[in-house]
PDB file of N, CA and C in Angstrom:
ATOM      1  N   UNK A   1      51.490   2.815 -12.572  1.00  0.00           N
ATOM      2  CA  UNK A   1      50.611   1.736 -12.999  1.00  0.00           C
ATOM      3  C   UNK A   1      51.452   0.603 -13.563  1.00  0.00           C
ATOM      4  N   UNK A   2      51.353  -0.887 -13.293  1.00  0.00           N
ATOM      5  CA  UNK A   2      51.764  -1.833 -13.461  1.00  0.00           C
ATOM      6  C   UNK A   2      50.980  -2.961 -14.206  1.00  0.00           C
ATOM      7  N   UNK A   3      51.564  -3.592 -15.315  1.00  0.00           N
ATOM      8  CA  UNK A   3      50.188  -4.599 -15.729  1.00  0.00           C
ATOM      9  C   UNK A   3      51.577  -5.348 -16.102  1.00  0.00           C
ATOM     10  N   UNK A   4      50.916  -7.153 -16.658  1.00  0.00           N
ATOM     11  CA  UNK A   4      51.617  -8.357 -16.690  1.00  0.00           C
ATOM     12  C   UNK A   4      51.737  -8.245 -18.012  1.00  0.00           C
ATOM     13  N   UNK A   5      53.137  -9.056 -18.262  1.00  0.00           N
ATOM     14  CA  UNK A   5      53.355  -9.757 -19.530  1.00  0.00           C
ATOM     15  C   UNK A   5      53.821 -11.262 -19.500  1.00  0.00           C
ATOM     16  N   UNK A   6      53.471 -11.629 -20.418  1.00  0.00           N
ATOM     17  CA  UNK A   6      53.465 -13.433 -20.680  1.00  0.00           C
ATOM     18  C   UNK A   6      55.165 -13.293 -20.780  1.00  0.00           C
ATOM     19  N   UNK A   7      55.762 -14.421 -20.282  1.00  0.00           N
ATOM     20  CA  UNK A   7      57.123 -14.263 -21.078  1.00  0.00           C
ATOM     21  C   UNK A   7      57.351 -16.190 -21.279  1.00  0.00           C
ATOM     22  N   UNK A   8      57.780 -16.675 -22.148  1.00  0.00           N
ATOM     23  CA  UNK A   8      58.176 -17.586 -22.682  1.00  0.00           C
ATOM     24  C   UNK A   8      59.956 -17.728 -22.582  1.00  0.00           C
ATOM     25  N   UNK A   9      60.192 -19.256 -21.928  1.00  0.00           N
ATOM     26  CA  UNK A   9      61.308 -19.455 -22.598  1.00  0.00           C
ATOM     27  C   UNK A   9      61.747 -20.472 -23.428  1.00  0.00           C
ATOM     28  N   UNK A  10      62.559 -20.818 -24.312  1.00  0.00           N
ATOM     29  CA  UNK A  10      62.432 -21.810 -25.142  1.00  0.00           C
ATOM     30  C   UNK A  10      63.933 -22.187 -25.444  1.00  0.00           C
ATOM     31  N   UNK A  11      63.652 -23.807 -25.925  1.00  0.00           N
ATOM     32  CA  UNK A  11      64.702 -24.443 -26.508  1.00  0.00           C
ATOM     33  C   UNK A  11      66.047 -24.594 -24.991  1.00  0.00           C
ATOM     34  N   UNK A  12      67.627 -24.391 -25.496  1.00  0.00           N
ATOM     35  CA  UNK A  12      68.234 -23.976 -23.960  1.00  0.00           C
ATOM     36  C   UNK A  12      68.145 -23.727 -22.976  1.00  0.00           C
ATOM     37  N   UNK A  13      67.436 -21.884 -23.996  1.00  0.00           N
ATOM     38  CA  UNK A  13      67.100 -21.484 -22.592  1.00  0.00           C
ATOM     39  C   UNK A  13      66.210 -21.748 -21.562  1.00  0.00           C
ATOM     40  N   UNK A  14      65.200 -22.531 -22.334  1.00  0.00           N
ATOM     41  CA  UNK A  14      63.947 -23.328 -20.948  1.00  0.00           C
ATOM     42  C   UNK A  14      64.838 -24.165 -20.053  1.00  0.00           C
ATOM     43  N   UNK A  15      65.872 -24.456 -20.327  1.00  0.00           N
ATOM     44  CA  UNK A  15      66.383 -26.237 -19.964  1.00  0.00           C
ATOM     45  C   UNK A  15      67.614 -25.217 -18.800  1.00  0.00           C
ATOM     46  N   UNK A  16      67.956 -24.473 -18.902  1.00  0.00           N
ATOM     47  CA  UNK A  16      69.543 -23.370 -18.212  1.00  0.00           C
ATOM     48  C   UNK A  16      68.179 -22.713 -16.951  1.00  0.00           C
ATOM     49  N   UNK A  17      67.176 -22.416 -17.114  1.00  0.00           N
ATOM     50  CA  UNK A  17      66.314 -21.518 -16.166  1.00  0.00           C
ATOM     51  C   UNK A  17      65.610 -21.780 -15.541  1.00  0.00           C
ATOM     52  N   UNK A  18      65.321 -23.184 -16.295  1.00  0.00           N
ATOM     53  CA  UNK A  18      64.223 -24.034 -14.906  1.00  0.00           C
ATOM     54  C   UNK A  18      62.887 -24.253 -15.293  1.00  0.00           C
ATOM     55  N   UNK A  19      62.177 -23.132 -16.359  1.00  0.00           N
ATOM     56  CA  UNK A  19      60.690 -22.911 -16.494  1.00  0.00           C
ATOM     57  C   UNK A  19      60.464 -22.402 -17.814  1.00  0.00           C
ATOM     58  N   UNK A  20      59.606 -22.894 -18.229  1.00  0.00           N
ATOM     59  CA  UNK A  20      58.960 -22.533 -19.604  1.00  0.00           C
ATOM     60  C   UNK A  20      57.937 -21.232 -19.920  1.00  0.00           C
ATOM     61  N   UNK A  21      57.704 -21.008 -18.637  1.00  0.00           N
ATOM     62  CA  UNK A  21      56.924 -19.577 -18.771  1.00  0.00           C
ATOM     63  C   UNK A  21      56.627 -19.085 -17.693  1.00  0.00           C
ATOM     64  N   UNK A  22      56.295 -17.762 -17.443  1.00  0.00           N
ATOM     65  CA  UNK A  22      55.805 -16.877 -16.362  1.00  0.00           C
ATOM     66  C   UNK A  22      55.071 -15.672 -16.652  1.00  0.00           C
ATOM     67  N   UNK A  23      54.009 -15.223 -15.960  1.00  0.00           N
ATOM     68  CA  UNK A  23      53.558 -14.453 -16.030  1.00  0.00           C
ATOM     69  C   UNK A  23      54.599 -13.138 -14.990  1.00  0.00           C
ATOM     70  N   UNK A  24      54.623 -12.150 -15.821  1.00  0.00           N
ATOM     71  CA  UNK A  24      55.328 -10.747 -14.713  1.00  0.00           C
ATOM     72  C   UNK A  24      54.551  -9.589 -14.780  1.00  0.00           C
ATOM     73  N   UNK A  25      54.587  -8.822 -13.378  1.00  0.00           N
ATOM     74  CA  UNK A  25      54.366  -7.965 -13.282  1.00  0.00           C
ATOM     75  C   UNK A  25      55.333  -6.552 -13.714  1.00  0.00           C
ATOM     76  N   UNK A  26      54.887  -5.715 -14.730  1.00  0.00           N
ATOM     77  CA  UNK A  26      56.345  -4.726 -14.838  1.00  0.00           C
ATOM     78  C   UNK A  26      55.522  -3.314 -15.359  1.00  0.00           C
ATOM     79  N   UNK A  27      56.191  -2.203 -15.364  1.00  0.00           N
ATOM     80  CA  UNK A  27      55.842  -0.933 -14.525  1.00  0.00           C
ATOM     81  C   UNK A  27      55.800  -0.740 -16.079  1.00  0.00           C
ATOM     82  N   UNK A  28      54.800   0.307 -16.599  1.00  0.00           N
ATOM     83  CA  UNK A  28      54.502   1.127 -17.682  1.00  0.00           C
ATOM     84  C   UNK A  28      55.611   1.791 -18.050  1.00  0.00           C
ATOM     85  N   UNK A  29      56.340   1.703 -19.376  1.00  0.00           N
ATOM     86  CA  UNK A  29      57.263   2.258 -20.084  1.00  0.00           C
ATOM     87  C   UNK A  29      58.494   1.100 -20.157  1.00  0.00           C
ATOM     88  N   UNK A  30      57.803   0.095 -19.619  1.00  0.00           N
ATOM     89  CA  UNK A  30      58.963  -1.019 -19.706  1.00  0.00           C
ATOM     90  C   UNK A  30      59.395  -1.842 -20.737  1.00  0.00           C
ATOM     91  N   UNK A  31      60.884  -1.712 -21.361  1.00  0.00           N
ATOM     92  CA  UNK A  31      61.482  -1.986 -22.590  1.00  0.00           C
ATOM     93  C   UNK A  31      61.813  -3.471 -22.472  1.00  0.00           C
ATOM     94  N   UNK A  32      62.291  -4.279 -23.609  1.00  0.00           N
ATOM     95  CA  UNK A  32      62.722  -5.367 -23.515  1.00  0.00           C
ATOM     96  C   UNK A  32      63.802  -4.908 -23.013  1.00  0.00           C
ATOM     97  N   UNK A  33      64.884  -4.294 -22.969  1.00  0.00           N
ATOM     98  CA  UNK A  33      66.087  -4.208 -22.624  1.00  0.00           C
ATOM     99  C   UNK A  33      65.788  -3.824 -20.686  1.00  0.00           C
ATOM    100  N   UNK A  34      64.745  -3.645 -20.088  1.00  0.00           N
ATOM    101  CA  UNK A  34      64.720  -3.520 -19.029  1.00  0.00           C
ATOM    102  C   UNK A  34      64.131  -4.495 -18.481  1.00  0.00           C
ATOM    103  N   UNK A  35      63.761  -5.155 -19.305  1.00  0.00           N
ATOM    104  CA  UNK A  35      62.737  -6.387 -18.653  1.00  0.00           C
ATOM    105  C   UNK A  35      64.009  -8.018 -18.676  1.00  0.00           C
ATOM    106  N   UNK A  36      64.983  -7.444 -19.582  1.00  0.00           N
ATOM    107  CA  UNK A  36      66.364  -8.784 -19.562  1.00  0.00           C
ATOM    108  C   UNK A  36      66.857  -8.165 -18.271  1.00  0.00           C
ATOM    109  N   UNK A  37      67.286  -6.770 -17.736  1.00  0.00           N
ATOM    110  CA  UNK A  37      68.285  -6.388 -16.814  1.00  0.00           C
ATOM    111  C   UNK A  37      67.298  -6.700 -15.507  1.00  0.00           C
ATOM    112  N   UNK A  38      66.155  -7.197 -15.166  1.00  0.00           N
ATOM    113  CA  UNK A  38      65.223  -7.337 -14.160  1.00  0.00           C
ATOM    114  C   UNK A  38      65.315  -9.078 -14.468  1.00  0.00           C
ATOM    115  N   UNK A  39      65.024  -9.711 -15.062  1.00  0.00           N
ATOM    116  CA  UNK A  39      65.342 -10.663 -15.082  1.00  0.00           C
ATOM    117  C   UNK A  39      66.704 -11.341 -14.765  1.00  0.00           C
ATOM    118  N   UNK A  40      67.652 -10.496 -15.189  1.00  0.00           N
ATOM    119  CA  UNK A  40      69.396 -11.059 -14.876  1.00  0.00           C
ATOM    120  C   UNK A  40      69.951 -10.609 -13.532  1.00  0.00           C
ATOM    121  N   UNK A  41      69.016  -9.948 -12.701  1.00  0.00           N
ATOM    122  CA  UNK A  41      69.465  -9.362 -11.726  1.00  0.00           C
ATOM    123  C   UNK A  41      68.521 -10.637 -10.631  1.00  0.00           C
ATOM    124  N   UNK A  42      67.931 -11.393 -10.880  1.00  0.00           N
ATOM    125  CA  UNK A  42      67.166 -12.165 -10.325  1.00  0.00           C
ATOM    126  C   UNK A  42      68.109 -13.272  -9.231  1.00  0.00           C
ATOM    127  N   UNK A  43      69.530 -13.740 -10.296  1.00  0.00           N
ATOM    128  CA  UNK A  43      70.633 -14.799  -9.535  1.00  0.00           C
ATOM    129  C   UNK A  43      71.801 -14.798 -10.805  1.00  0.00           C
ATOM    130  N   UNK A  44      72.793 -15.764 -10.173  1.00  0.00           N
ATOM    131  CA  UNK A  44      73.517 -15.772 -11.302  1.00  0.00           C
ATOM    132  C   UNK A  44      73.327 -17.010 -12.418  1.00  0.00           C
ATOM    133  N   UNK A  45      72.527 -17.983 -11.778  1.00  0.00           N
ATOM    134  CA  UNK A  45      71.618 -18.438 -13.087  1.00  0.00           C
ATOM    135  C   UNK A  45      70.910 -17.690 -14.594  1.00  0.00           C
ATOM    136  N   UNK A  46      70.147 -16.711 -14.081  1.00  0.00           N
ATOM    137  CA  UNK A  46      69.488 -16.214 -14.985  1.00  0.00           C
ATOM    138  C   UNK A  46      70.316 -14.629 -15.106  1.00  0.00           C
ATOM    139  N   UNK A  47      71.457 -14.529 -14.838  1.00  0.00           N
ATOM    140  CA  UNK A  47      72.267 -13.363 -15.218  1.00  0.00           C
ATOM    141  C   UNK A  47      73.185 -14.168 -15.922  1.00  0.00           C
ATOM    142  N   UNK A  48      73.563 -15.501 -15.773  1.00  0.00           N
ATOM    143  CA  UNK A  48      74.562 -16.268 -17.261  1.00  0.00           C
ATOM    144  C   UNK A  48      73.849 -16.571 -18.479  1.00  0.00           C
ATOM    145  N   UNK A  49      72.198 -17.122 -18.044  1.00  0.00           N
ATOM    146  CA  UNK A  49      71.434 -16.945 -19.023  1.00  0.00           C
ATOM    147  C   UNK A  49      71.538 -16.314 -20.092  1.00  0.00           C
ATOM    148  N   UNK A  50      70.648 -15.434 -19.901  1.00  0.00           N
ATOM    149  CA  UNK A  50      71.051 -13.746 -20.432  1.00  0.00           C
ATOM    150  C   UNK A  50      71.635 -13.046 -20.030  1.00  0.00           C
ATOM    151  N   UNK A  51      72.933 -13.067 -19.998  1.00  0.00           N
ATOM    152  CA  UNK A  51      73.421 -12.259 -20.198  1.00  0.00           C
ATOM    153  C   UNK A  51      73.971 -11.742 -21.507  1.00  0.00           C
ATOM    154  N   UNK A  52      74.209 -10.626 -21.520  1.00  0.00           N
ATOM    155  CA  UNK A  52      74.935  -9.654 -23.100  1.00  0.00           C
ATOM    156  C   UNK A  52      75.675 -10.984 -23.804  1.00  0.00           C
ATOM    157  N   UNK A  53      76.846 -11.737 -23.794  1.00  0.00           N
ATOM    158  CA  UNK A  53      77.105 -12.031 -23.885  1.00  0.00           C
ATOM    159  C   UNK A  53      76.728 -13.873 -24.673  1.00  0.00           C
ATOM    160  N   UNK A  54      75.573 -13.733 -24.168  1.00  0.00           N
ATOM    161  CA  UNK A  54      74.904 -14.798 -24.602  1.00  0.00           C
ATOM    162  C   UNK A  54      73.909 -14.275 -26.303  1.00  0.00           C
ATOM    163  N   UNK A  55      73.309 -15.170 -26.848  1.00  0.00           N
ATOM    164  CA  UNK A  55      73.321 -15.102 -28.334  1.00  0.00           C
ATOM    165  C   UNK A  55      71.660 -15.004 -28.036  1.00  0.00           C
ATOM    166  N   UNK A  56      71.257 -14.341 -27.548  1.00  0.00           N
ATOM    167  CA  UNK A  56      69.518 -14.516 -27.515  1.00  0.00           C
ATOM    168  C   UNK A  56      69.059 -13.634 -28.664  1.00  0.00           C
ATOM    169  N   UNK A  57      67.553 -14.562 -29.264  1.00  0.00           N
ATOM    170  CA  UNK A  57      66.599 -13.824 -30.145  1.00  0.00           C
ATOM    171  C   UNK A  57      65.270 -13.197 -28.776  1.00  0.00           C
ATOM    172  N   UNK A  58      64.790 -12.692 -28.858  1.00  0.00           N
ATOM    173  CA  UNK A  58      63.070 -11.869 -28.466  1.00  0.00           C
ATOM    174  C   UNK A  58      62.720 -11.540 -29.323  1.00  0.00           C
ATOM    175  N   UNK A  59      61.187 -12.158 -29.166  1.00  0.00           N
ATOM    176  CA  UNK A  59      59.947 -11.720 -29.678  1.00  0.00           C
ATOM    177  C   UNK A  59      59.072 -10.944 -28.812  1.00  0.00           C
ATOM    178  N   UNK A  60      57.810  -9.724 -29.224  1.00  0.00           N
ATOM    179  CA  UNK A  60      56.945  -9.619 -28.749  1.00  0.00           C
ATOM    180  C   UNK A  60      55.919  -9.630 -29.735  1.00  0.00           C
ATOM    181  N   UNK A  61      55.145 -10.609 -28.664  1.00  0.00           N
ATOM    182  CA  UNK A  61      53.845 -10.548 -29.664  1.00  0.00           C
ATOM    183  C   UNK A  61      53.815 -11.422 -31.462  1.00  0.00           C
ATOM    184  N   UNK A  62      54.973 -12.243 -31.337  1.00  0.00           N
ATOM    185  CA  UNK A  62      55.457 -13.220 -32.158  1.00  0.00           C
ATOM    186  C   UNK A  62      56.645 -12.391 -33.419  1.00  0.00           C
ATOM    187  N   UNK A  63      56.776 -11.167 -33.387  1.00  0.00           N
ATOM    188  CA  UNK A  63      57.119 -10.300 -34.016  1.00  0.00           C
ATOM    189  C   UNK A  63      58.919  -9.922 -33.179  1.00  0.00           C
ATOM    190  N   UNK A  64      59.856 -10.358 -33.866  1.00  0.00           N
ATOM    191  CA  UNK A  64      61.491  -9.898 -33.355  1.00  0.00           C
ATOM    192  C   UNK A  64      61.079  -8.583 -33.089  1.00  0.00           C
ATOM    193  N   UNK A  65      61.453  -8.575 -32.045  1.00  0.00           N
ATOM    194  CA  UNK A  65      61.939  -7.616 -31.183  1.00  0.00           C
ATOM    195  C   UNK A  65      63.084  -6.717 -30.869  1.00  0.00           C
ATOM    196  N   UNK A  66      63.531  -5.178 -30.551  1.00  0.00           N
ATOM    197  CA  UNK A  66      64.933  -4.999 -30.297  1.00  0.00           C
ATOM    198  C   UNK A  66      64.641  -4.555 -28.469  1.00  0.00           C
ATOM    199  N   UNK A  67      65.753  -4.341 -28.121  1.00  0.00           N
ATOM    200  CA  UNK A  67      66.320  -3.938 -26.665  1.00  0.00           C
ATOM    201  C   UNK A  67      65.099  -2.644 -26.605  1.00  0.00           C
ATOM    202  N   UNK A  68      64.996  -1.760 -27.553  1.00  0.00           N
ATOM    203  CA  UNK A  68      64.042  -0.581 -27.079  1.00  0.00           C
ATOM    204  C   UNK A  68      62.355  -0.392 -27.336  1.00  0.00           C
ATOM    205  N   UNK A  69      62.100  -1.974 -27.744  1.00  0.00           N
ATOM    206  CA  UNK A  69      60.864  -2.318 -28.346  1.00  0.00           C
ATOM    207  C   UNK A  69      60.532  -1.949 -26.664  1.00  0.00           C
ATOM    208  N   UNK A  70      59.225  -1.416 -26.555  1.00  0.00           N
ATOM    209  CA  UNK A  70      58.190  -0.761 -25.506  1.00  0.00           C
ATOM    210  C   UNK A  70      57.186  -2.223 -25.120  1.00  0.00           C
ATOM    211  N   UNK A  71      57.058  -2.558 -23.941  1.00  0.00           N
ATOM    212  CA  UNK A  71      56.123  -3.560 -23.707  1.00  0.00           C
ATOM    213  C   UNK A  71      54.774  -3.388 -23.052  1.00  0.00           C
ATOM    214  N   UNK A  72      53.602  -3.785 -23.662  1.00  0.00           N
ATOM    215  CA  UNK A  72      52.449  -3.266 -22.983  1.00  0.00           C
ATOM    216  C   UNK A  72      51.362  -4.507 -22.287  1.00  0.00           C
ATOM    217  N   UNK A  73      50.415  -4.016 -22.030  1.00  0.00           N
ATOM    218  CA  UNK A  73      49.697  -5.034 -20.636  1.00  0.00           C
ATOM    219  C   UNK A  73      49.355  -5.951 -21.489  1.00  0.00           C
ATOM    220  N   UNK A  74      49.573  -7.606 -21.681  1.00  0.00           N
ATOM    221  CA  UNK A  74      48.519  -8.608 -22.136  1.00  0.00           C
ATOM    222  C   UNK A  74      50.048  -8.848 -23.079  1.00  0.00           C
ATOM    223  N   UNK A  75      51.077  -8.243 -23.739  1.00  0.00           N
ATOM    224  CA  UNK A  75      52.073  -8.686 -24.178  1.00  0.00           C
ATOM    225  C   UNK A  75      52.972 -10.238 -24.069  1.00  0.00           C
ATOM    226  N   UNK A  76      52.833 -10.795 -25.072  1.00  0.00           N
ATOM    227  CA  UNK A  76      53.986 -12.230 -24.775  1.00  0.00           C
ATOM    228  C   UNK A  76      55.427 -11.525 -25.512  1.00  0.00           C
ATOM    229  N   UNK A  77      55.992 -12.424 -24.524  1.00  0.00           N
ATOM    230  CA  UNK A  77      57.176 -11.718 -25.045  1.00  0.00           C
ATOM    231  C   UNK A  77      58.292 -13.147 -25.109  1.00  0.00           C
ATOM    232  N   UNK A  78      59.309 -13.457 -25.957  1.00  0.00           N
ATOM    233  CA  UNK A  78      59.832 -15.185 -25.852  1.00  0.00           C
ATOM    234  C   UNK A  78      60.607 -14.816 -25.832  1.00  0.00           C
ATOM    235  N   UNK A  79      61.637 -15.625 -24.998  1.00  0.00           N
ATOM    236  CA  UNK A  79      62.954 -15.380 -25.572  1.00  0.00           C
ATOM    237  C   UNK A  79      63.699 -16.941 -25.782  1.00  0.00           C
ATOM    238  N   UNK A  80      64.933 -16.696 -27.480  1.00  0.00           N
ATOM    239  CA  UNK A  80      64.882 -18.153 -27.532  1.00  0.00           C
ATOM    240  C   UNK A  80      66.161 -18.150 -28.288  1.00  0.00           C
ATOM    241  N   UNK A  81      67.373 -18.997 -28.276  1.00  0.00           N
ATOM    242  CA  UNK A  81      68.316 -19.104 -28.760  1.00  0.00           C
ATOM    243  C   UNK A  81      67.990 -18.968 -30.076  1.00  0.00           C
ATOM    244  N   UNK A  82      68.945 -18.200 -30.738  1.00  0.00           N
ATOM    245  CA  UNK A  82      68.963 -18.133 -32.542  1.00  0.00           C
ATOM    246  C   UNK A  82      68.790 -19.745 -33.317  1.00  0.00           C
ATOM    247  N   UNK A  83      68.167 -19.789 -34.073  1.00  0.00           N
ATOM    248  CA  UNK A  83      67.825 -21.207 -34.768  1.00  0.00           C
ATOM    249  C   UNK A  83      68.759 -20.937 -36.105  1.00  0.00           C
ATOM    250  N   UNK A  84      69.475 -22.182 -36.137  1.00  0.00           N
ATOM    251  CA  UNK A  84      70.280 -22.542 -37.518  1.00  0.00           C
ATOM    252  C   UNK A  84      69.445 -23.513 -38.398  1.00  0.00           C
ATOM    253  N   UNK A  85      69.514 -23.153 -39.768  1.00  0.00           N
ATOM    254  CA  UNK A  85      69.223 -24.054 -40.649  1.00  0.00           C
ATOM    255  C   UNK A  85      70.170 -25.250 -41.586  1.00  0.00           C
ATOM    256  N   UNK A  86      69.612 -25.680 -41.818  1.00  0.00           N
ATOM    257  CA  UNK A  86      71.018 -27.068 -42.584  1.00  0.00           C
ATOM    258  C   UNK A  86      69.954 -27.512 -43.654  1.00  0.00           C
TER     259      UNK A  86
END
């Protein structure tokens, strides 16, 4: 069984990927950490994106997120460069 999640991108990363949001289809038991490696496997655009190496925050559901946070049907999920304060 398969249901959608909202995904958001923001700040950089909207501007490096092309698009500000998408709806996806992704398979029951699906982690943030599987839903970046499905996304980075897409080109090497969105594998420099995110990749490990890059400094990304996720949210689901407006709430930080880690790599093994579980994602479920109707879920937003953002992902968005770390914000500095001054």
């Amino acid at each position: 069984m398969n249901h959608a999640v909202r995904i958001l991108y923001f700040a950089s990363l909207r501007e490096h990927v092309g698009i500000a949001e998408e709806d996806l289809r992704i398979d029951a038991g699906t982690t943030v950490h599987h839903l970046l490696e499905r996304l980075r496997a897409r080109d090497s655009t969105w594998a420099q994106a995110l990749g490990p190496s890059q400094r990304i925050m996720v949210s689901v559901n407006q709430e930080l997120a880690r790599p093994e946070t579980p994602l479920g049907a109707g879920d937003e999920v953002a992902f968005f460069p770390p914000v500095t304060g001054g």
